[in-house]
Protein backbone atom coordinates (compact mmCIF):
# COMPACT_ATOMS: atom_id res chain seq x y z
CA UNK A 1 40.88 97.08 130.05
CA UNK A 2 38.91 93.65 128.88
CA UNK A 3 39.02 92.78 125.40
CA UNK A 4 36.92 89.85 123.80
CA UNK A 5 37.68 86.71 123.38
CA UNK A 6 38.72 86.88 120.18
CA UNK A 7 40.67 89.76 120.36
CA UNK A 8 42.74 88.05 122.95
CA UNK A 9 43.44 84.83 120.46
CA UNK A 10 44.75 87.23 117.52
CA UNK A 11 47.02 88.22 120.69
CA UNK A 12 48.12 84.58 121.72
CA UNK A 13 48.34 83.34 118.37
CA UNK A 14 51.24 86.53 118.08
CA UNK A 15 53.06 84.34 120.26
CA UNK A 16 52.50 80.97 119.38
CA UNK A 17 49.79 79.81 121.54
CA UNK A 18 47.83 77.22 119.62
CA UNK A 19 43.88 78.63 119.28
CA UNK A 20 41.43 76.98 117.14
CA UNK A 21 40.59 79.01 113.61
CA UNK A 22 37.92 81.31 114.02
CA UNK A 23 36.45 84.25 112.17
CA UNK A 24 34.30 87.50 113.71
CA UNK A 25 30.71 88.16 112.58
CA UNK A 26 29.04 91.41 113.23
CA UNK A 27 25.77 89.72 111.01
CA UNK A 28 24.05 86.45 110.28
CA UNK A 29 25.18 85.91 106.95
CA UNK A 30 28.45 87.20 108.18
CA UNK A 31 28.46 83.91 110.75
CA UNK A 32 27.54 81.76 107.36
CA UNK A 33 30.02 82.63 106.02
CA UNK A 34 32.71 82.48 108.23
CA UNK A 35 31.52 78.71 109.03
CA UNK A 36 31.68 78.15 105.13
CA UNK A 37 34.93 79.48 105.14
CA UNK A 38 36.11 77.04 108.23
CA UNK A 39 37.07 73.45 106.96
CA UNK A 40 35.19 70.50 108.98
CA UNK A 41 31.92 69.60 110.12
CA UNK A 42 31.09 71.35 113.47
CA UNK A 43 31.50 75.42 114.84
CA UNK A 44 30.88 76.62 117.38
CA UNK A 45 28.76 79.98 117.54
CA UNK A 46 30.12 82.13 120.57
CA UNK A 47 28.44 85.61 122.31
CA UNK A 48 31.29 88.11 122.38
CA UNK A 49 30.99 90.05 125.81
CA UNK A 50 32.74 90.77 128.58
CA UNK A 51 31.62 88.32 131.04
CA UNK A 52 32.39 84.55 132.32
CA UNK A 53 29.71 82.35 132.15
CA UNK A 54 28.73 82.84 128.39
CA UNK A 55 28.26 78.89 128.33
CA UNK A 56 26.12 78.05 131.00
CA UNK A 57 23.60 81.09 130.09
CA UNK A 58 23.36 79.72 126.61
CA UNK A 59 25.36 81.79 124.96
CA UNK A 60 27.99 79.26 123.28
CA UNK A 61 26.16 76.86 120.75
CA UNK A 62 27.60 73.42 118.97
CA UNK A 63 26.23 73.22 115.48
CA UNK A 64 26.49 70.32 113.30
CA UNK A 65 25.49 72.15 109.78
CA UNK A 66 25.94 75.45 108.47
CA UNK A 67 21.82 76.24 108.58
CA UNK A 68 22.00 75.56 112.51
CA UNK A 69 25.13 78.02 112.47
CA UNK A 70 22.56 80.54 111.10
CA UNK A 71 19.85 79.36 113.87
CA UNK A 72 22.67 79.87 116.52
CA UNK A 73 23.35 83.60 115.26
CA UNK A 74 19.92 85.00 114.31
CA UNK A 75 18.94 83.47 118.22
CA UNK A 76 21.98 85.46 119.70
CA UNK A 77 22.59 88.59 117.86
CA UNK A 78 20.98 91.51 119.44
CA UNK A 79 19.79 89.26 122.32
CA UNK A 80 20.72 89.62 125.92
CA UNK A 81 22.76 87.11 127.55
CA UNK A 82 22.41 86.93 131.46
CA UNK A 83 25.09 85.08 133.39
CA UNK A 84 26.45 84.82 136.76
CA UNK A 85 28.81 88.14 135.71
CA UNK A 86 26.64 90.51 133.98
CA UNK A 87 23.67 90.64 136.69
CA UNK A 88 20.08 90.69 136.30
CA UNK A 89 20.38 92.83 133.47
CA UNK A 90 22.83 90.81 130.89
CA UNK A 91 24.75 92.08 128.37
CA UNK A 92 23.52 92.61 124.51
CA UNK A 93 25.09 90.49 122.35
CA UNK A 94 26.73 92.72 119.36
CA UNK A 95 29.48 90.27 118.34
CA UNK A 96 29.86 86.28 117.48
CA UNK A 97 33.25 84.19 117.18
CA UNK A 98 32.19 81.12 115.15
CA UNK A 99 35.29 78.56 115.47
CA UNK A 100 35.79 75.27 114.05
CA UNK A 101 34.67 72.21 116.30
CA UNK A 102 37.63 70.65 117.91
CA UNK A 103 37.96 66.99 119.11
CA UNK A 104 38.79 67.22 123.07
CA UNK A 105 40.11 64.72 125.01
CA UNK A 106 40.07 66.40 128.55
CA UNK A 107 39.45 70.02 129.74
CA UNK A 108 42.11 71.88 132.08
CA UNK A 109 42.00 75.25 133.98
CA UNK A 110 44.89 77.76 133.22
CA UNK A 111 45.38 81.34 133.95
CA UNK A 112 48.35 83.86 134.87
CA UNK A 113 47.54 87.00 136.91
CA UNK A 114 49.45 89.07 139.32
CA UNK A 115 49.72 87.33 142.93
CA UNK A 116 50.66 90.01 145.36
CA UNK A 117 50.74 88.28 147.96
CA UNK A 118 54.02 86.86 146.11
CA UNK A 119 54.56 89.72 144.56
CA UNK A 120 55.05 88.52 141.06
CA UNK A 121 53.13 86.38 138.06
CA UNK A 122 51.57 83.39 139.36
CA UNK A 123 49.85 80.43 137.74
CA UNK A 124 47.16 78.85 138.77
CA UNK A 125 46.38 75.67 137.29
CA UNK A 126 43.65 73.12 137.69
CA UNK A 127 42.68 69.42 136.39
CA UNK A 128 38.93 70.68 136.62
CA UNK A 129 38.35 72.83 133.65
CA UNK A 130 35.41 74.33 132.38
CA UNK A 131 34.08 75.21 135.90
CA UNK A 132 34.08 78.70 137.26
CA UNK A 133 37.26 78.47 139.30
CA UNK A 134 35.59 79.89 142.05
CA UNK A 135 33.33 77.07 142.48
CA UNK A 136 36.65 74.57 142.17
CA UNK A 137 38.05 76.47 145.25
CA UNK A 138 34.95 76.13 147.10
CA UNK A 139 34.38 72.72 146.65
CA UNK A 140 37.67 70.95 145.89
CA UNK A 141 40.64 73.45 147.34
CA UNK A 142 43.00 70.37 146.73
CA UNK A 143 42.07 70.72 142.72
CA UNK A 144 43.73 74.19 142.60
CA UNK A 145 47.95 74.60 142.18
CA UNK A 146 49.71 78.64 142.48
CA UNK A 147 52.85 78.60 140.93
CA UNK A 148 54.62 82.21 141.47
CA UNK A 149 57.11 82.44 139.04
CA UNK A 150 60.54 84.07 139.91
CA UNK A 151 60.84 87.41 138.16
CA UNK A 152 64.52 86.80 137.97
CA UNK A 153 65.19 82.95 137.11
CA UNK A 154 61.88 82.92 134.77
CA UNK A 155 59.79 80.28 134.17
CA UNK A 156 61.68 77.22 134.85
CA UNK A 157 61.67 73.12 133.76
CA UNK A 158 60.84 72.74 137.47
CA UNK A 159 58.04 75.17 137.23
CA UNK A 160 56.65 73.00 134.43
CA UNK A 161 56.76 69.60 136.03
CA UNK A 162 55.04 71.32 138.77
CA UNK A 163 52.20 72.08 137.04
CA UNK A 164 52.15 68.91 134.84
CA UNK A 165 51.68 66.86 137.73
CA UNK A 166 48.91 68.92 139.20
CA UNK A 167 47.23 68.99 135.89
CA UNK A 168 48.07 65.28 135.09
CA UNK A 169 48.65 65.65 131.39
CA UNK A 170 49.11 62.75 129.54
CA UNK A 171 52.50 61.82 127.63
CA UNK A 172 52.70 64.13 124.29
CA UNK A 173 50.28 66.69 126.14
CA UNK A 174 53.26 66.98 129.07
CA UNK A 175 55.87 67.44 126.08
CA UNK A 176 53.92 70.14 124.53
CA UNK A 177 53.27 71.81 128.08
CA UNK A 178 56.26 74.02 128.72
CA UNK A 179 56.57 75.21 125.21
CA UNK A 180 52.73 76.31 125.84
CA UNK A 181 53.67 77.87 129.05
CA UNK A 182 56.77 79.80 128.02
CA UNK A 183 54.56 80.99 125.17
CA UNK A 184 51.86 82.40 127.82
CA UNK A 185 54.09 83.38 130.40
CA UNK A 186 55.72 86.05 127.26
CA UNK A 187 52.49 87.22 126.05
CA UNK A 188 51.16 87.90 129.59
CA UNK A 189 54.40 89.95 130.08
CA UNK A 190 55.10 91.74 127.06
CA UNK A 191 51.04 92.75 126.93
CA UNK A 192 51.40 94.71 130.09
CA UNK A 193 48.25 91.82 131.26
CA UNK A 194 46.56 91.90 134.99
CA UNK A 195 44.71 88.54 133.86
CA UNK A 196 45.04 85.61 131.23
CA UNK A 197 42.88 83.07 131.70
CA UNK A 198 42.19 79.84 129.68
CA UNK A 199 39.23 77.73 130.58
CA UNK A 200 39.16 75.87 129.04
CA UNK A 201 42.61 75.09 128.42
CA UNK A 202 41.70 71.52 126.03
CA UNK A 203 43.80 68.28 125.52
CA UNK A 204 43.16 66.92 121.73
CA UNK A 205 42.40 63.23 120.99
CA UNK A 206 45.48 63.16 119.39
CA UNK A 207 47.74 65.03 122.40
CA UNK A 208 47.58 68.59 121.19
CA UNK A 209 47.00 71.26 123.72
CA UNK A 210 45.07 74.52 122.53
CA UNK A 211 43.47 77.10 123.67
CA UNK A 212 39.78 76.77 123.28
CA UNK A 213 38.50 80.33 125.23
CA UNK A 214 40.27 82.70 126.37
CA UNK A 215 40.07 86.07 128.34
CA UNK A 216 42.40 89.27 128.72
CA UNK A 217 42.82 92.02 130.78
CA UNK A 218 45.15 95.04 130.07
CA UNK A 219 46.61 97.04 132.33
CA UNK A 220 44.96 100.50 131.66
CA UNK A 221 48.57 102.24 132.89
CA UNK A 222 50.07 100.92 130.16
CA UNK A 223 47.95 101.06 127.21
CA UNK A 224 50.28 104.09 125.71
CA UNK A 225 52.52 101.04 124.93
CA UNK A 226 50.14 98.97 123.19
CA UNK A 227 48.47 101.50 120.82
CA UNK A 228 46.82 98.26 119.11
CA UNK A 229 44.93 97.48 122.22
CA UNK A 230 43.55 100.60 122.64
CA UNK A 231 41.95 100.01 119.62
CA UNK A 232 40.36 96.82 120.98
CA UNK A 233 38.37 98.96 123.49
CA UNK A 234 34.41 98.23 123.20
CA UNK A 235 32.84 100.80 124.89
CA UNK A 236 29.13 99.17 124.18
CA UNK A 237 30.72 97.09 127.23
CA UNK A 238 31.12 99.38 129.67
CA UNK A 239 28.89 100.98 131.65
CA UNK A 240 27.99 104.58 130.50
CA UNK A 241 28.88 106.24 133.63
CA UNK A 242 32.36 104.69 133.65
CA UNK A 243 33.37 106.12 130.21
CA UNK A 244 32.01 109.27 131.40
CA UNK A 245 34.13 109.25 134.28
CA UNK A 246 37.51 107.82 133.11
CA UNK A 247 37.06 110.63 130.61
CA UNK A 248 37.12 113.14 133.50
CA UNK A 249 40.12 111.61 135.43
CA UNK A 250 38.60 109.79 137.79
CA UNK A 251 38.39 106.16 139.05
CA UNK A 252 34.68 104.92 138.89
CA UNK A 253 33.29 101.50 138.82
CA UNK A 254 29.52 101.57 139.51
CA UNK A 255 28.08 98.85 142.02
CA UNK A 256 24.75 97.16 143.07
CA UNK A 257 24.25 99.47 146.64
CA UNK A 258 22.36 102.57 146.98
CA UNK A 259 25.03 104.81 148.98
CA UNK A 260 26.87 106.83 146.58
CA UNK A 261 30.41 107.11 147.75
CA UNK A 262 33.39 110.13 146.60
CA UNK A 263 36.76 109.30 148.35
CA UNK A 264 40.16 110.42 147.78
CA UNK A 265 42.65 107.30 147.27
CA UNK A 266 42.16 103.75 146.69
CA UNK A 267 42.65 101.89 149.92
CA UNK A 268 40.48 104.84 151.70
CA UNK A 269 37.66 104.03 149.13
CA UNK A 270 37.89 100.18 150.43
CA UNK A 271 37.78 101.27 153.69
CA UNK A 272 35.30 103.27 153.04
CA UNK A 273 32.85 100.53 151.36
CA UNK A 274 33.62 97.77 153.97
CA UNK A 275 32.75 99.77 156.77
CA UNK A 276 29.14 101.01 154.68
CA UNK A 277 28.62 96.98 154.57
CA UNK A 278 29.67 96.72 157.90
CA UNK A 279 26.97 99.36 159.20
CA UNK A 280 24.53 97.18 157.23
CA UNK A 281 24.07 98.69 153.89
CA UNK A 282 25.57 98.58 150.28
CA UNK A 283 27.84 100.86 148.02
CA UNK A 284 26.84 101.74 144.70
CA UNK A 285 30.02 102.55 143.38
CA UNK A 286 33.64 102.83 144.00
CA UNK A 287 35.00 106.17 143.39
CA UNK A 288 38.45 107.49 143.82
CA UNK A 289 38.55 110.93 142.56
CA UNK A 290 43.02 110.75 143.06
CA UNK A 291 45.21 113.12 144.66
CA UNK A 292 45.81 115.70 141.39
CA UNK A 293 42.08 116.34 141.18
CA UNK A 294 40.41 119.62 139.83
CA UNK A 295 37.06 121.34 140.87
CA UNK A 296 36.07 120.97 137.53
CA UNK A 297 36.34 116.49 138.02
CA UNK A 298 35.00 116.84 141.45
CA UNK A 299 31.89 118.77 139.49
CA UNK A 300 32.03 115.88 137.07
CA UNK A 301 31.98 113.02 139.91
CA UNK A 302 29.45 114.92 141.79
CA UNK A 303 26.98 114.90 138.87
CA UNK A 304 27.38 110.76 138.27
CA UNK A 305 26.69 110.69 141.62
CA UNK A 306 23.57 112.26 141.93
CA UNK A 307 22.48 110.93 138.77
CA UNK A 308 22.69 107.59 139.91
CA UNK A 309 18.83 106.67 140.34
CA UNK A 310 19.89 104.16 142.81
CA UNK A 311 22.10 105.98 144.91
CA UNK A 312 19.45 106.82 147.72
CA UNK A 313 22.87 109.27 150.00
CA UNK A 314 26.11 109.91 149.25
CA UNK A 315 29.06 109.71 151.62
CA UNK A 316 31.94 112.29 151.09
CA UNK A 317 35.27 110.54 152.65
CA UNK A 318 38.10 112.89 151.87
CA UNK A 319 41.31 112.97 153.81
CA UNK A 320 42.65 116.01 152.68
CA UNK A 321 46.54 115.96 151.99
CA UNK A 322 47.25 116.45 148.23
CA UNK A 323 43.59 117.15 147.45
CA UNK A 324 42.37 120.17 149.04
CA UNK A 325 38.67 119.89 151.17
CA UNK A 326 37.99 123.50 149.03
CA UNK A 327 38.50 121.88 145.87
CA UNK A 328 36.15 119.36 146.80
CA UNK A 329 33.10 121.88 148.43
CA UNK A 330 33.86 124.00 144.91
CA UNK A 331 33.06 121.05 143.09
CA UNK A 332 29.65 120.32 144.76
CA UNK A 333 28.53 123.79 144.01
CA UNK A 334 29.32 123.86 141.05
CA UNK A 335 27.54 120.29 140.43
CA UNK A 336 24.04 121.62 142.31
CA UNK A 337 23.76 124.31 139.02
CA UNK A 338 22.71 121.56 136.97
CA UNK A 339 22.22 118.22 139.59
CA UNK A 340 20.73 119.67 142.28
CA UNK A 341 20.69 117.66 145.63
CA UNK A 342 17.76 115.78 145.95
CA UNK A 343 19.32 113.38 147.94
CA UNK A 344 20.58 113.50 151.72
CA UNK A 345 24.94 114.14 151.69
CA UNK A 346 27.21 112.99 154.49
CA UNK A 347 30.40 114.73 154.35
CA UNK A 348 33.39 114.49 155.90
CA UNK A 349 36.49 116.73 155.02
CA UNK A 350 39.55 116.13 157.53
CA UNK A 351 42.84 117.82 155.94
CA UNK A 352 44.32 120.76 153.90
CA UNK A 353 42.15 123.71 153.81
CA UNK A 354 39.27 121.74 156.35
CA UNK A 355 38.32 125.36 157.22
CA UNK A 356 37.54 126.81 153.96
CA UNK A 357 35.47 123.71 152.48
CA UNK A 358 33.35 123.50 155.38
CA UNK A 359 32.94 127.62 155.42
CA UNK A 360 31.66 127.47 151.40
CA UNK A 361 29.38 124.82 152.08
CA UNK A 362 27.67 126.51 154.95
CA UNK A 363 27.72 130.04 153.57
CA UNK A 364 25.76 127.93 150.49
CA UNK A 365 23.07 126.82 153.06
CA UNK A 366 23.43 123.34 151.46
CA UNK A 367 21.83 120.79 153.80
CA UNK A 368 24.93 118.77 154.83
CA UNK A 369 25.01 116.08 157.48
CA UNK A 370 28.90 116.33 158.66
CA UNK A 371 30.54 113.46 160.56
CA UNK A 372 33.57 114.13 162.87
CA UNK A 373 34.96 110.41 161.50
CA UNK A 374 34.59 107.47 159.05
CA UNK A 375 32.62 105.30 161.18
CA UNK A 376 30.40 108.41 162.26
CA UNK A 377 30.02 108.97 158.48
CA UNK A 378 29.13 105.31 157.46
CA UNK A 379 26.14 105.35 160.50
CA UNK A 380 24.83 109.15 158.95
CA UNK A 381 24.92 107.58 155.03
CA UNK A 382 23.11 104.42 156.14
CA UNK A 383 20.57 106.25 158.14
CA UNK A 384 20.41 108.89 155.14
CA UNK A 385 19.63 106.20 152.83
CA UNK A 386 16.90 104.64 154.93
CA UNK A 387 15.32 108.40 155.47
CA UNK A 388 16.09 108.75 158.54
């Protein structure tokens, strides 16, 4: 689950990870007067959504008085903010952060996330802050230090110097460093996080390191431990279709393709979408419908499917083990009461109770294309989609 940024400050600041003051504002005059209510002379007006890129796309804005603090928010709220992240269609803006203006020395890159390749917490740290870090590892591979951190030893002084060096921090910057790391390496733990990213991650005039944005990602399998953060979900951020299916069981995250796919088991799905790119076409979703699943979810998934008005064929990939290939031809007729097909559907049901799925279908007279394997099904859903 992503959370805004300034949800995921009140969560650092829990465990001592300097952030600069800030206040929420759902309003203009709410943005007023949180700046009034910030000492100094410069804020800082920031978009809350959930996407990177906020800055470049205009949607973070210096102001040097409180009236251009009230420029800044009447030109953001309720517009839509289009960055490398959202896609061509942007994000509304709902929410503003206005901070007080900090004085900053030098920018660094800092995040923690879960490296499996080994298999633990990792660092990654960079000198070049402020960029997208995927640019940094495009251009300057050299600029970018992993430091996996040893479940059982912990973060250690070496671990620190490490990263120091990489990052080149000057003298009371350095000093401060592991304290700051400790600090992260705690809250990424103890909040159950798949992501904690700082960028930047700022060096003051005077030494101080703070943490001037930040993003957070929660591990959905263990939000029953964090009832707090539950709370923190914004569903105006997610897509519709999503919440509709996560409410229903299943695993959906929609896509930019036009072949709708319904797959039983994460790595199958994967496969499943590579090998629809590899055949020259795109997905338009991911779609794991799990092993437990119930006619009554498959009816669900079905339905988002052929809802989608940009899925042009949908590609049924079940290997049948826990989930039953009946379960999943019940759920299609029950989906076509309401959603009836009115686009072309490549199944292919290999597994428990093959048989019976295939017999329901065909006693339906649905008009199914049926593949004997994956790559057979891939060259039917791209051919579907095309209209041939």
């Amino acid at each position: 689950m992503n959370i805004h940024e300034y949800q995921a400050k009140e969560i650092l600041k829990r465990f001592d990870v300097p952030v600069p003051c800030g206040r929420l504002a759902l309003s203009v005059e709410e943005a007023v007067a949180a700046a009034a209510d910030l000492s100094g002379q410069v804020w800082v007006v920031k978009a809350q959504i959930h996407a990177g890129g906020r800055g470049k796309a205009g949607g973070v804005r210096l102001c040097r008085s409180v009236e251009e603090v009230r420029e800044a928010a009447d030109g953001l709220l309720g517009s839509t903010l289009v960055t490398h992240q959202t896609g061509a269609s942007g994000k509304r803006v709902n929410r503003l952060y206005v901070e007080q203006g900090v004085s900053i020395a030098r920018e660094y890159y800092l995040s923690l996330l879960v490296d499996r390749e080994s298999e633990s917490v990792s660092f990654v740290v960079s000198p070049a802050g402020g960029m997208a870090i995927e640019e940094v590892a495009l251009a300057s591979p050299e600029k970018i230090l992993t430091c996996p951190i040893d479940g059982s030893a912990g973060l250690t002084a070496d671990d620190c110097a490490t990263m120091i060096a990489m990052l080149g921090l000057g003298e009371a910057a350095a000093a401060a460093f592991p304290a700051l790391a400790a600090s992260l390496y705690r809250a990424f733990c103890e909040s159950d996080c798949s992501l904690l990213e700082l960028n930047p991650l700022i060096e003051t005039t005077d030494g101080a390191l703070i943490a001037l944005d930040a993003k957070m990602a929660i591990d959905d399998n263990a939000l029953y431990r964090h009832a707090d953060f539950s709370a923190m979900r914004d569903l105006d951020e997610e897509d519709p279709r999503e919440i509709e299916a996560s409410a229903h069981g299943l695993n959906y995250i929609a896509l930019d393709g036009r072949i709708g796919c319904m797959v039983n088991g994460a790595g199958l799905a994967m496969a499943t979408m590579d090998i629809i790119q590899l055949k020259g076409d795109r997905p338009a979703n991911f779609l794991d419908v799990g092993g437990g699943v119930t006619v009554h979810a498959v009816c669900e998934a079905f339905k988002l499917l052929f809802s989608d008005q940009q899925v042009k064929a949908v590609l049924v990939n079940i290997f049948g083990g826990i989930v039953r290939c009946d379960i999943i031809a019940q759920g299609l007729l029950e989906a076509i009461r309401t959603h009836p097909m009115q686009v072309p559907v490549v199944m292919r049901l290999v597994g428990t109770n093959e048989e019976q799925g295939r017999r329901l279908i065909h006693e339906a007279g649905l008009d199914v294309r049926w593949a004997a394997d994956l790559d057979q099904a891939a060259e039917l859903a791209v051919a579907a989609a095309k209209g041939i």
